[in-house]
C-alpha atoms as a PDB file:
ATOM      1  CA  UNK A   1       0.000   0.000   0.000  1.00  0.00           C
ATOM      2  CA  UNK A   2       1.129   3.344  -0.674  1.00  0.00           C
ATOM      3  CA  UNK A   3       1.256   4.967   2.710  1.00  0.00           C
ATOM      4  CA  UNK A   4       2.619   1.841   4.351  1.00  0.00           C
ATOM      5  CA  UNK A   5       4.310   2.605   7.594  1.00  0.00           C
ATOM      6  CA  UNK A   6       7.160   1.306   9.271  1.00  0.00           C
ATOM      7  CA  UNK A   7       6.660   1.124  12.890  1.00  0.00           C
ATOM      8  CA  UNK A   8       9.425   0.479  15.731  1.00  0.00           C
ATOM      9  CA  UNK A   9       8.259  -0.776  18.791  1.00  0.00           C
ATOM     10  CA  UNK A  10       9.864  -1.144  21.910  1.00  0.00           C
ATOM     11  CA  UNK A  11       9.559  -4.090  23.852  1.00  0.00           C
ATOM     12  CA  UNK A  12       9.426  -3.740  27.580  1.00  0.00           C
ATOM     13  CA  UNK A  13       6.799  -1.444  29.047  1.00  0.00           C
ATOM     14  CA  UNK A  14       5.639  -1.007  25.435  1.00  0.00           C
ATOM     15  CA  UNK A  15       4.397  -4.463  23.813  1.00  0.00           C
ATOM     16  CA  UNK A  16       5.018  -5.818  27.597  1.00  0.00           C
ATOM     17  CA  UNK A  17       3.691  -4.606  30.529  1.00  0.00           C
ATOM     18  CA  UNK A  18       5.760  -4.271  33.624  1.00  0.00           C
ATOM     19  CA  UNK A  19       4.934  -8.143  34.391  1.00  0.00           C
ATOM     20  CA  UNK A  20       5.870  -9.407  31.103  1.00  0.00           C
ATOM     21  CA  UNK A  21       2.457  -9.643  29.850  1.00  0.00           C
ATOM     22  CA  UNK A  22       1.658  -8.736  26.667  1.00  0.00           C
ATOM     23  CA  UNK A  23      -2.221  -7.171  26.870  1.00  0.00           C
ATOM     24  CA  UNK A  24      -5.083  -8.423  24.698  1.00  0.00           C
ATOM     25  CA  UNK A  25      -5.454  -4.891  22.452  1.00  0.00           C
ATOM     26  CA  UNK A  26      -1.882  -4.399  21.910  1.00  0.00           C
ATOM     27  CA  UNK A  27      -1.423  -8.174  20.125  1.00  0.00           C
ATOM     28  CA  UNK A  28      -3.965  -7.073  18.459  1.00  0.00           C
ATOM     29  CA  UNK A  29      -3.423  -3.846  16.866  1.00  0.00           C
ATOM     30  CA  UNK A  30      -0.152  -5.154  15.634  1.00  0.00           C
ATOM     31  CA  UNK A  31      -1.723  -7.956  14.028  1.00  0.00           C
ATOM     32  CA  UNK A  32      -4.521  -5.100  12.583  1.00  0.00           C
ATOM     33  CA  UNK A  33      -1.463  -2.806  11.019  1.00  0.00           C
ATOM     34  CA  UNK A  34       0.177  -5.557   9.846  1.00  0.00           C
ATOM     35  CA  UNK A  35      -3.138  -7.092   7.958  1.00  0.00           C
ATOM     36  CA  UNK A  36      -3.247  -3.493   6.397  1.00  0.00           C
ATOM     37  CA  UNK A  37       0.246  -3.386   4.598  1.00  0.00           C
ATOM     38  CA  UNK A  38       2.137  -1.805   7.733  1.00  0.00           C
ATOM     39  CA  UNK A  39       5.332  -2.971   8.501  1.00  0.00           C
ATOM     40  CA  UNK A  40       6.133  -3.594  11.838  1.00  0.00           C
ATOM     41  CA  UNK A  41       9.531  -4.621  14.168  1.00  0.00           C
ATOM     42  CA  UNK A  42      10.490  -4.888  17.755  1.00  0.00           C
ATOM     43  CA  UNK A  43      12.927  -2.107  18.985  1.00  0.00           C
ATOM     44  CA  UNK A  44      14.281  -3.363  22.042  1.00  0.00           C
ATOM     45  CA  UNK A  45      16.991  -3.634  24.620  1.00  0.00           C
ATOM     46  CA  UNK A  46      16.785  -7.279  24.460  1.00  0.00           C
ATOM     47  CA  UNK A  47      18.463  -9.980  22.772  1.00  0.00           C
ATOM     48  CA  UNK A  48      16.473 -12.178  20.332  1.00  0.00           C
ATOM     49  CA  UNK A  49      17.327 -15.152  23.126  1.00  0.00           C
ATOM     50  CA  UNK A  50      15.298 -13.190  25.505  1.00  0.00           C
ATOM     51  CA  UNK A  51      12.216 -13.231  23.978  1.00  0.00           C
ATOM     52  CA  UNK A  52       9.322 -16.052  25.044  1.00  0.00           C
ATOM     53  CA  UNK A  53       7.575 -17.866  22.252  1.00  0.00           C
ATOM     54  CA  UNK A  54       4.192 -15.719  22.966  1.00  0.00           C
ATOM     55  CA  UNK A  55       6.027 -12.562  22.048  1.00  0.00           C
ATOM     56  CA  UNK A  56       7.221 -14.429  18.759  1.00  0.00           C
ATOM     57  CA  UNK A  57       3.823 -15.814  18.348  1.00  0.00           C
ATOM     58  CA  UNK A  58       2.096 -11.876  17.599  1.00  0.00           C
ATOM     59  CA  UNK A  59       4.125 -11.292  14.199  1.00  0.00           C
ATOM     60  CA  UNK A  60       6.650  -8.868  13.213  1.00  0.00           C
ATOM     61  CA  UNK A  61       8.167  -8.376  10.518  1.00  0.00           C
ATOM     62  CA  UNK A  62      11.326  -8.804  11.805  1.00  0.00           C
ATOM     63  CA  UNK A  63      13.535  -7.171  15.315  1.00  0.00           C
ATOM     64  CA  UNK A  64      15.905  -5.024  16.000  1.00  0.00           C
ATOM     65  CA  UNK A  65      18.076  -6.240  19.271  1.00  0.00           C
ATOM     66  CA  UNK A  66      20.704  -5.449  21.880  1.00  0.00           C
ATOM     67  CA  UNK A  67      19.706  -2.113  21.937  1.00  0.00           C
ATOM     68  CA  UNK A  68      20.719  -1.433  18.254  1.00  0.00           C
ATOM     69  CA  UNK A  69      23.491  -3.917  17.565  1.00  0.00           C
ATOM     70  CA  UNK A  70      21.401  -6.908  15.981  1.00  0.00           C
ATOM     71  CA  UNK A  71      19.174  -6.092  13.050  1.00  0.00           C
ATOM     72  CA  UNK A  72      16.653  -8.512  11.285  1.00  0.00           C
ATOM     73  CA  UNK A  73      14.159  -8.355   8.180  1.00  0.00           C
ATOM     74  CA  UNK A  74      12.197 -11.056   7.206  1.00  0.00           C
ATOM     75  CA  UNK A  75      14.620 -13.713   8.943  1.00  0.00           C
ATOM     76  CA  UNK A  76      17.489 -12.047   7.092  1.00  0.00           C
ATOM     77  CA  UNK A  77      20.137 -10.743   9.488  1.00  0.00           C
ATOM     78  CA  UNK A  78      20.911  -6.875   8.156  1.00  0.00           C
ATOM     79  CA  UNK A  79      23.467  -6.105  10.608  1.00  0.00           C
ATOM     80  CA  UNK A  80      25.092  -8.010  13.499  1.00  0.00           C
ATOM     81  CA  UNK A  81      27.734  -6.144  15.605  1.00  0.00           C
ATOM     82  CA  UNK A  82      29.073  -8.000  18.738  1.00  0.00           C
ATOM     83  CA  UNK A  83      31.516  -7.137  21.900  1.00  0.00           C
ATOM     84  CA  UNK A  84      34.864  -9.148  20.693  1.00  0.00           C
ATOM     85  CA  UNK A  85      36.257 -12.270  22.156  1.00  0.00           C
ATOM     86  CA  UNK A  86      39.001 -10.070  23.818  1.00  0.00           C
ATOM     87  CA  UNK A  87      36.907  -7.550  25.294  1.00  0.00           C
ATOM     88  CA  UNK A  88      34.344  -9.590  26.738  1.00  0.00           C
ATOM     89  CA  UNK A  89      37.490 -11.923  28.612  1.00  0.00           C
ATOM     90  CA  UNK A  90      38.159  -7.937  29.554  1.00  0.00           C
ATOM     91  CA  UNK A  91      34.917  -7.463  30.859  1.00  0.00           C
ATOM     92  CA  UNK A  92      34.490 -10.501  32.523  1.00  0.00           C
ATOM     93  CA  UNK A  93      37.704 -10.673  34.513  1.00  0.00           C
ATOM     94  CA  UNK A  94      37.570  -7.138  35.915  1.00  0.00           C
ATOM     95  CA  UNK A  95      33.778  -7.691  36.968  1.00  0.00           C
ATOM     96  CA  UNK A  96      34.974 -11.094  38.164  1.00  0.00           C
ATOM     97  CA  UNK A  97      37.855  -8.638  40.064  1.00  0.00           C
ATOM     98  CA  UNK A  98      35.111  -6.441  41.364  1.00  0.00           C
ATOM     99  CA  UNK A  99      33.231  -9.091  42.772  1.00  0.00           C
ATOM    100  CA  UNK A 100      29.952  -7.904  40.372  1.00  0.00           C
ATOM    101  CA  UNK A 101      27.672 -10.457  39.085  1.00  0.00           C
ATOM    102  CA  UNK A 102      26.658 -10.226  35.777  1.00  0.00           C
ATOM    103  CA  UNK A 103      24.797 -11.977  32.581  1.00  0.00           C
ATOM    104  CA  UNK A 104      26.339 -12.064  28.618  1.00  0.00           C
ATOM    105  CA  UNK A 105      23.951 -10.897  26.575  1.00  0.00           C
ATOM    106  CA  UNK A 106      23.396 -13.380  23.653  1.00  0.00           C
ATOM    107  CA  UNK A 107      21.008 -14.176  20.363  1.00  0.00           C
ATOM    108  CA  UNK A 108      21.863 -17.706  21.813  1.00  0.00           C
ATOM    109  CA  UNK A 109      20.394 -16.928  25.262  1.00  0.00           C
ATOM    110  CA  UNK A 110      21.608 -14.688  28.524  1.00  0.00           C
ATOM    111  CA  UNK A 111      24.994 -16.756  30.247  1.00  0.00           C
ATOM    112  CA  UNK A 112      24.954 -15.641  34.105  1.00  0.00           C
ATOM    113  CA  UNK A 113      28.137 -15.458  36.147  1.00  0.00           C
ATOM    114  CA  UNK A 114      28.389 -17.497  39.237  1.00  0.00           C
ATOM    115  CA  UNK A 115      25.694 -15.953  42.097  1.00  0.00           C
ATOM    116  CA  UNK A 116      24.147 -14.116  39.548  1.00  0.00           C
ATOM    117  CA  UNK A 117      20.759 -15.944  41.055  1.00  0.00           C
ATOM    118  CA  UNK A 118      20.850 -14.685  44.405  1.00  0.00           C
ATOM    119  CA  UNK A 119      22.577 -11.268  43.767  1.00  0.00           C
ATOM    120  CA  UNK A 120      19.768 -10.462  40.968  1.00  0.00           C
ATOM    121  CA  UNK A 121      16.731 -11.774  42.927  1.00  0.00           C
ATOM    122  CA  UNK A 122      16.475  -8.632  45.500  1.00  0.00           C
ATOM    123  CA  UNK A 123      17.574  -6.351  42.468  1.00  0.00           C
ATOM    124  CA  UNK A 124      15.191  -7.264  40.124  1.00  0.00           C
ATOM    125  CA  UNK A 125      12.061  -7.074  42.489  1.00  0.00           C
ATOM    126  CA  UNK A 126      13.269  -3.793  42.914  1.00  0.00           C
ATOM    127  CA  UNK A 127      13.369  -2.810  39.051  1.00  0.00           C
ATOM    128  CA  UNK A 128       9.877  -4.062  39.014  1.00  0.00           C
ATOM    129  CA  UNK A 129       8.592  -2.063  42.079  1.00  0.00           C
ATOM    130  CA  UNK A 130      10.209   0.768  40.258  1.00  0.00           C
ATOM    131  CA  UNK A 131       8.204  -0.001  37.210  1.00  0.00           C
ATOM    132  CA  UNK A 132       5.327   0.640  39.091  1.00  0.00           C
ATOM    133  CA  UNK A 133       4.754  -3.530  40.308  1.00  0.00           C
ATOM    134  CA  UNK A 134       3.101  -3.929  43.841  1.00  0.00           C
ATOM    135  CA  UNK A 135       4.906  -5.380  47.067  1.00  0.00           C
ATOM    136  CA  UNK A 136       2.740  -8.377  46.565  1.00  0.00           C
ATOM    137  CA  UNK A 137       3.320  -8.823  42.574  1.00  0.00           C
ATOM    138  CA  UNK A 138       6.928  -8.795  43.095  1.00  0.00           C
ATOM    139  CA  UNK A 139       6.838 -11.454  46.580  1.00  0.00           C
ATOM    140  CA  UNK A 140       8.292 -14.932  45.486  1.00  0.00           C
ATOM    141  CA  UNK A 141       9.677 -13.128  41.666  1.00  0.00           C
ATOM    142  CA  UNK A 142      12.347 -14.994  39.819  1.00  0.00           C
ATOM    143  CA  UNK A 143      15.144 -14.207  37.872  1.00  0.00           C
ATOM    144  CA  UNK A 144      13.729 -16.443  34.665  1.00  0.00           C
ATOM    145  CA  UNK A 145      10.245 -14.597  35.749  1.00  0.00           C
ATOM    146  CA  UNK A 146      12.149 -10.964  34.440  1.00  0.00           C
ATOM    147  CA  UNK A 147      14.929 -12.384  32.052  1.00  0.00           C
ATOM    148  CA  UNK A 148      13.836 -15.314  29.594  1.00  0.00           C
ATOM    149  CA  UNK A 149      16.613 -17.023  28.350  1.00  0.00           C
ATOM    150  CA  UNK A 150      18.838 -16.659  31.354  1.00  0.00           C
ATOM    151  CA  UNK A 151      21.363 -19.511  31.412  1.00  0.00           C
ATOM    152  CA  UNK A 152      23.420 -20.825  34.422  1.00  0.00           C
ATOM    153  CA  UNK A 153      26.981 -22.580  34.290  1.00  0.00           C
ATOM    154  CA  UNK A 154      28.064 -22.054  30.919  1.00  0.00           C
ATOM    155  CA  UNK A 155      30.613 -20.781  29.127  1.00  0.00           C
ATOM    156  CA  UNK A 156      31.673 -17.184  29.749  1.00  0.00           C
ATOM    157  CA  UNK A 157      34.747 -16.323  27.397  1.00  0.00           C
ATOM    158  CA  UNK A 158      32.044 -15.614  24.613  1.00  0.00           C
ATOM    159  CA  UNK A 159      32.546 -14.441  20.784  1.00  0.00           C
ATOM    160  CA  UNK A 160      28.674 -13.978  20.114  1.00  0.00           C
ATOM    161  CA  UNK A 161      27.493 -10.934  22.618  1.00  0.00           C
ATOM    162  CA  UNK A 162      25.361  -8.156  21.971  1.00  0.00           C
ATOM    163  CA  UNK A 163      26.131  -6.711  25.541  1.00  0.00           C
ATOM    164  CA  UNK A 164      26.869  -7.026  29.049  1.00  0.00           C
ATOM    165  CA  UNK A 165      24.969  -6.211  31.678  1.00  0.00           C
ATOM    166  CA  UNK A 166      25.913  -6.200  35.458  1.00  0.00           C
ATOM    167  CA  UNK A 167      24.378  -5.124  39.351  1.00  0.00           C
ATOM    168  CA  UNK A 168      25.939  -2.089  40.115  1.00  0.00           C
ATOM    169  CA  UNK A 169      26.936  -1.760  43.668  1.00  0.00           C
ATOM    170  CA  UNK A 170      27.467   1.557  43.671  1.00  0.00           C
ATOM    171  CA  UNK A 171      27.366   4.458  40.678  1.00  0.00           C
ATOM    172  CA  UNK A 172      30.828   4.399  40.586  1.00  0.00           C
ATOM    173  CA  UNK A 173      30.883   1.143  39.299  1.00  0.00           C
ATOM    174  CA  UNK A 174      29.582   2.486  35.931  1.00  0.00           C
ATOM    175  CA  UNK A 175      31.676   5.167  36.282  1.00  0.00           C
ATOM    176  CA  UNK A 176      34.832   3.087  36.678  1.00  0.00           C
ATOM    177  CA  UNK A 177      33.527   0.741  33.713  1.00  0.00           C
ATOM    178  CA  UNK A 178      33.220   4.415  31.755  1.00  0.00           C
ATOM    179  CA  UNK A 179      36.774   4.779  32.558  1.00  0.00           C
ATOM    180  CA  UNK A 180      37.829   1.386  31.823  1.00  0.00           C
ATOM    181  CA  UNK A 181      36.788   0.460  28.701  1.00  0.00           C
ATOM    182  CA  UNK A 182      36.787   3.345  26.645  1.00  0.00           C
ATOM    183  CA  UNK A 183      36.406   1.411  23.519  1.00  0.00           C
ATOM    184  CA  UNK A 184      32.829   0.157  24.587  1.00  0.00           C
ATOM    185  CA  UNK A 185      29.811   2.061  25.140  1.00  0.00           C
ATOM    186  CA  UNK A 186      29.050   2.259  28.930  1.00  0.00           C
ATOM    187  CA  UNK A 187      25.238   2.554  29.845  1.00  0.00           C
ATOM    188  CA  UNK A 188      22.938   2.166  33.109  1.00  0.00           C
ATOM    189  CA  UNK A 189      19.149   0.872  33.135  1.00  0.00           C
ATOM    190  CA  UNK A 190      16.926  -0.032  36.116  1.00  0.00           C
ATOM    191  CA  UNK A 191      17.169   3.630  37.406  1.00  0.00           C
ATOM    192  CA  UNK A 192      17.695   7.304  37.097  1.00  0.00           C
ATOM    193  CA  UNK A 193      21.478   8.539  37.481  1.00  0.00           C
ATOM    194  CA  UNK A 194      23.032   6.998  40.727  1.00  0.00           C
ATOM    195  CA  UNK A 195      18.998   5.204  41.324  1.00  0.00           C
ATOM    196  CA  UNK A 196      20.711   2.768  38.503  1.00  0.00           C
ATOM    197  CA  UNK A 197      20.542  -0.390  39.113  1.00  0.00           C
ATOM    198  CA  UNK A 198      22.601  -2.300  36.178  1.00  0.00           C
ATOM    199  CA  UNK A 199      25.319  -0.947  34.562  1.00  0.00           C
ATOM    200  CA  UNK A 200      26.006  -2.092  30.702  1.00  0.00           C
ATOM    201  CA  UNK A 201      28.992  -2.883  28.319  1.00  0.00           C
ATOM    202  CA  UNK A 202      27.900  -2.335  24.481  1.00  0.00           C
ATOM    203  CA  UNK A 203      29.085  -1.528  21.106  1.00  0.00           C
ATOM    204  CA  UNK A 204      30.659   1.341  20.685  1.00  0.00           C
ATOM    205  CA  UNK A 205      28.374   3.707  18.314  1.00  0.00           C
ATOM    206  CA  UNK A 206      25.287   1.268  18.299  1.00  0.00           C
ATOM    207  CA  UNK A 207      21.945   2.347  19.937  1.00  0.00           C
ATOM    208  CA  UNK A 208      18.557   2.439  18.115  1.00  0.00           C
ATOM    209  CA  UNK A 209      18.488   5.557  15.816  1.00  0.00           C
ATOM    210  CA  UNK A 210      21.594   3.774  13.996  1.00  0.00           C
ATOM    211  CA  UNK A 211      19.681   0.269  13.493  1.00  0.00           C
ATOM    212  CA  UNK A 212      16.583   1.849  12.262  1.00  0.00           C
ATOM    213  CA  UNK A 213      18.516   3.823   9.703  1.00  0.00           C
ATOM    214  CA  UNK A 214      20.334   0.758   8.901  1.00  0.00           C
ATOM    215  CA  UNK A 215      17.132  -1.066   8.169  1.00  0.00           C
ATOM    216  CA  UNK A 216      15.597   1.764   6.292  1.00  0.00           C
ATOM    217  CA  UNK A 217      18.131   1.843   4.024  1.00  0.00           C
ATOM    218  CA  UNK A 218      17.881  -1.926   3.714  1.00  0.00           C
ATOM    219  CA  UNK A 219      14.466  -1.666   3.139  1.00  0.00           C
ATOM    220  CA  UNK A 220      14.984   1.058   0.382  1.00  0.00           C
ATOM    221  CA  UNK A 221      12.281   3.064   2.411  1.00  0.00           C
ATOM    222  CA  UNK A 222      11.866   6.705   4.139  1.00  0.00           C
ATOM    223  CA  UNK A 223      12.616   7.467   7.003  1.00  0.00           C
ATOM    224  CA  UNK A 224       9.470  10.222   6.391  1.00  0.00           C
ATOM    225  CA  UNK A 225       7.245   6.792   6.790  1.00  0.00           C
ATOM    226  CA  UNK A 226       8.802   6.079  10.492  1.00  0.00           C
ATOM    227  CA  UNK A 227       6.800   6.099  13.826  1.00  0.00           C
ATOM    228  CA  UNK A 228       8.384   5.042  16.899  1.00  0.00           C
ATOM    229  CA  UNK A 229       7.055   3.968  20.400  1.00  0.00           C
ATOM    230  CA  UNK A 230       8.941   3.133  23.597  1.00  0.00           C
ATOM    231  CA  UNK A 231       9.005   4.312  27.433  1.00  0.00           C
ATOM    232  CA  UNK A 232      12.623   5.181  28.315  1.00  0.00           C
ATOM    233  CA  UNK A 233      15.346   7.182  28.228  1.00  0.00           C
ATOM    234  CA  UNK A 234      17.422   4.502  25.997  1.00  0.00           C
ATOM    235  CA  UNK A 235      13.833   5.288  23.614  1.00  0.00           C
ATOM    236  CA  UNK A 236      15.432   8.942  22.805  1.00  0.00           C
ATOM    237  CA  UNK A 237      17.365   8.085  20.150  1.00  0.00           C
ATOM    238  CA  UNK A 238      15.291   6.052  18.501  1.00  0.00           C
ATOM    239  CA  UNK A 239      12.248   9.120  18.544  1.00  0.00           C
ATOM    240  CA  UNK A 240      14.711  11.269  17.086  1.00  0.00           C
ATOM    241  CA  UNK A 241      15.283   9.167  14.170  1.00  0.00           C
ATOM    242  CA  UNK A 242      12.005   8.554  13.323  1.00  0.00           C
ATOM    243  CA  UNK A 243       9.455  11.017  11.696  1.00  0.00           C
ATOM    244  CA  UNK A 244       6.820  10.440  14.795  1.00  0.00           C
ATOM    245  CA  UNK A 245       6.914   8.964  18.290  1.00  0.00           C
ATOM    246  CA  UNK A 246       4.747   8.420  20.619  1.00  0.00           C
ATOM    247  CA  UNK A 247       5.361   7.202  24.518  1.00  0.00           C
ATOM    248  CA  UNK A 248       3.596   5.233  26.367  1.00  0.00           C
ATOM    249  CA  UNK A 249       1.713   7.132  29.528  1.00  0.00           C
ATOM    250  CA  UNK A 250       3.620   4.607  31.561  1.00  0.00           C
ATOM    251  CA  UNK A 251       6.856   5.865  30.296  1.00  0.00           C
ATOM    252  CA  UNK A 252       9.861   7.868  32.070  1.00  0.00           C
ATOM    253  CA  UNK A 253       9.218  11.547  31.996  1.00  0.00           C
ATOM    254  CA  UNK A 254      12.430  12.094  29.773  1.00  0.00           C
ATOM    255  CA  UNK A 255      10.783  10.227  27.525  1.00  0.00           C
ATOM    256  CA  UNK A 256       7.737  11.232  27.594  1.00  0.00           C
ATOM    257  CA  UNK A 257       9.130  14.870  27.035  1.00  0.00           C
ATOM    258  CA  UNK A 258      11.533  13.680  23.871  1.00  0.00           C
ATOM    259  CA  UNK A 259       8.252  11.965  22.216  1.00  0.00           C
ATOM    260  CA  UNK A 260       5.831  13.831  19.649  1.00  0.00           C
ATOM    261  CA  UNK A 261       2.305  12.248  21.147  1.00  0.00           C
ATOM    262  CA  UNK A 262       1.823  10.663  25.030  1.00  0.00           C
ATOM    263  CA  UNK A 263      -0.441   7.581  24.888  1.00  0.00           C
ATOM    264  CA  UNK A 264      -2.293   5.937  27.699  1.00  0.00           C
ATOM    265  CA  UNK A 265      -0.656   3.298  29.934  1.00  0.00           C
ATOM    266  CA  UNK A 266       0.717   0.196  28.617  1.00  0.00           C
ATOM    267  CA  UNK A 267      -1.762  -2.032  30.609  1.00  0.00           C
ATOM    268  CA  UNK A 268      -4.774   0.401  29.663  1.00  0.00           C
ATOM    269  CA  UNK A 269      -3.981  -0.212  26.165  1.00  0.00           C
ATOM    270  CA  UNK A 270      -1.591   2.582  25.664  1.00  0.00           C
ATOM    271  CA  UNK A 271      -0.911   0.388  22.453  1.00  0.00           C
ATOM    272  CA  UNK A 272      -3.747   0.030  20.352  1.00  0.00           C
ATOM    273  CA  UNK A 273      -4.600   4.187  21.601  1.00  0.00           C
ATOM    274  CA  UNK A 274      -1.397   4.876  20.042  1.00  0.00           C
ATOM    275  CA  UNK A 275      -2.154   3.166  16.656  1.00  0.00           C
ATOM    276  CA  UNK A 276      -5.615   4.330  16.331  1.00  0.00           C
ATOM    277  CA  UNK A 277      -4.112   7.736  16.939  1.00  0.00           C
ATOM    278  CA  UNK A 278      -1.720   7.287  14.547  1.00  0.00           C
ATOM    279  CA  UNK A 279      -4.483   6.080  11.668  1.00  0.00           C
ATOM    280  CA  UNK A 280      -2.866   2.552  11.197  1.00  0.00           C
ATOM    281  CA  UNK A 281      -5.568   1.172  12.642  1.00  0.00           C
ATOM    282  CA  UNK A 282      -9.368   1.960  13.016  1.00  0.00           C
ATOM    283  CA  UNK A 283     -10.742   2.110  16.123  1.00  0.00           C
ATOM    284  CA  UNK A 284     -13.441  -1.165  16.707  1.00  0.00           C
END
């Protein structure tokens, strides 16, 4: 169709809500815009192991992961840029040093260092109170309930990561990491500022405005015929790139203040608001 759309989505707090359940409306309106010609990909901080068959099982058209450093179209991988064999030893040995537990961030699933289990447990029920979760939502939470794909005892001198993430125990733990690898891109997530609770080892010059342009090009599209829609402060960049952007009322206020439109909440189908808004869909 002629005014086909390409849509980026991000995943958490956007297809997801803050309990990793994907609501009713948003599956779908995806399914609606894709039905009408619209083209339609996951944005996300996550690797492609992360994702749980019922995310698969709604339809895209293909994902962009790791933040930016894994792209896909139609099964074809566009773009794949990974943390080296040397500098993930690097990263692993100092965080090792530092006594910080961590997981590799994978396609072929999340590796966790040693007591990543019972160092993440506390720290993750946290992240999801801070998501807006309640006490009693978060009592008896899992790691696997927050990260699918998380992996325990294997391998962690890796030559296939997308990133690192690791519990900070302080701020200046990122800041050090900042410091100390200088040819990686340092990040936080869980948190404003020194609230942080992760710190993050990337690609240096990879986020989400550079994948979508990549798979524009790819695509031989526009970016004129671009909408984005996230929650987050990592969200910014991919907004800016794109020709529209909404937030979800959810959303970080940074976020919310970088995007063109503010939906609704994710779990009061902030979603399918968004696309009706938008025109890709008609409202039922």
């Amino acid at each position: 169709m002629a005014d086909c759309k390409i849509i980026f989505l991000d995943v958490d707090g956007t297809i997801t809500d803050y309990e990793n359940n994907v609501p009713p409306s948003a599956v779908r309106a995806i399914r609606l815009a894709r039905a009408r010609g619209h083209l339609v990909y996951m944005c996300t901080g996550r690797s492609k192991a992360e994702n749980p068959p019922e995310i698969w099982a709604i339809g895209f058209d293909g994902m962009i992961g790791g933040n930016g450093s894994h792209v896909e179209d139609a099964g074809q991988v566009v773009m794949h840029q990974l943390i080296t064999f040397d500098q993930c030893k690097r990263i692993v040995d100092w965080l090792h040093g530092r006594g910080l537990e961590f997981y590799l961030e994978s396609n072929n699933g999340l590796f966790a260092s040693e007591r990543f289990r019972e160092a993440a447990r506390p720290v993750l029920r946290q992240y999801k109170l801070g998501k807006g979760a309640t006490p009693e939502e978060v009592d008896g939470l899992e790691v696997a309930d927050v990260l699918h794909g998380i992996v325990y005892g294997a391998e962690l001198y890796r030559d296939d990561l997308n990133k690192v993430s690791f519990i900070l125990s302080s701020y200046q733990d990122h800041l050090d990491s900042v410091e100390e690898f200088p040819d990686l891109k340092a990040g936080t997530w869980g948190g404003k500022g020194e609230h942080a609770l992760f710190g993050d080892l990337g690609v240096r010059g990879i986020d989400k405005a550079h994948a979508v342009r990549v798979l524009v090009e790819h695509l031989g599209a526009d970016l004129a015929d671009t909408i984005a829609m996230g929650d987050a402060k990592v969200d910014i960049p991919m907004f800016e790139a794109c020709a529209q952007s909404v937030c979800m009322g959810s959303g970080g206020m940074e976020a919310k203040e970088a995007a063109d439109w503010v939906t609704t909440d994710v779990d009061d189908d902030g979603l399918w608001n968004a696309f009706v808004h938008l025109g890709l869909i008609d409202q039922e």
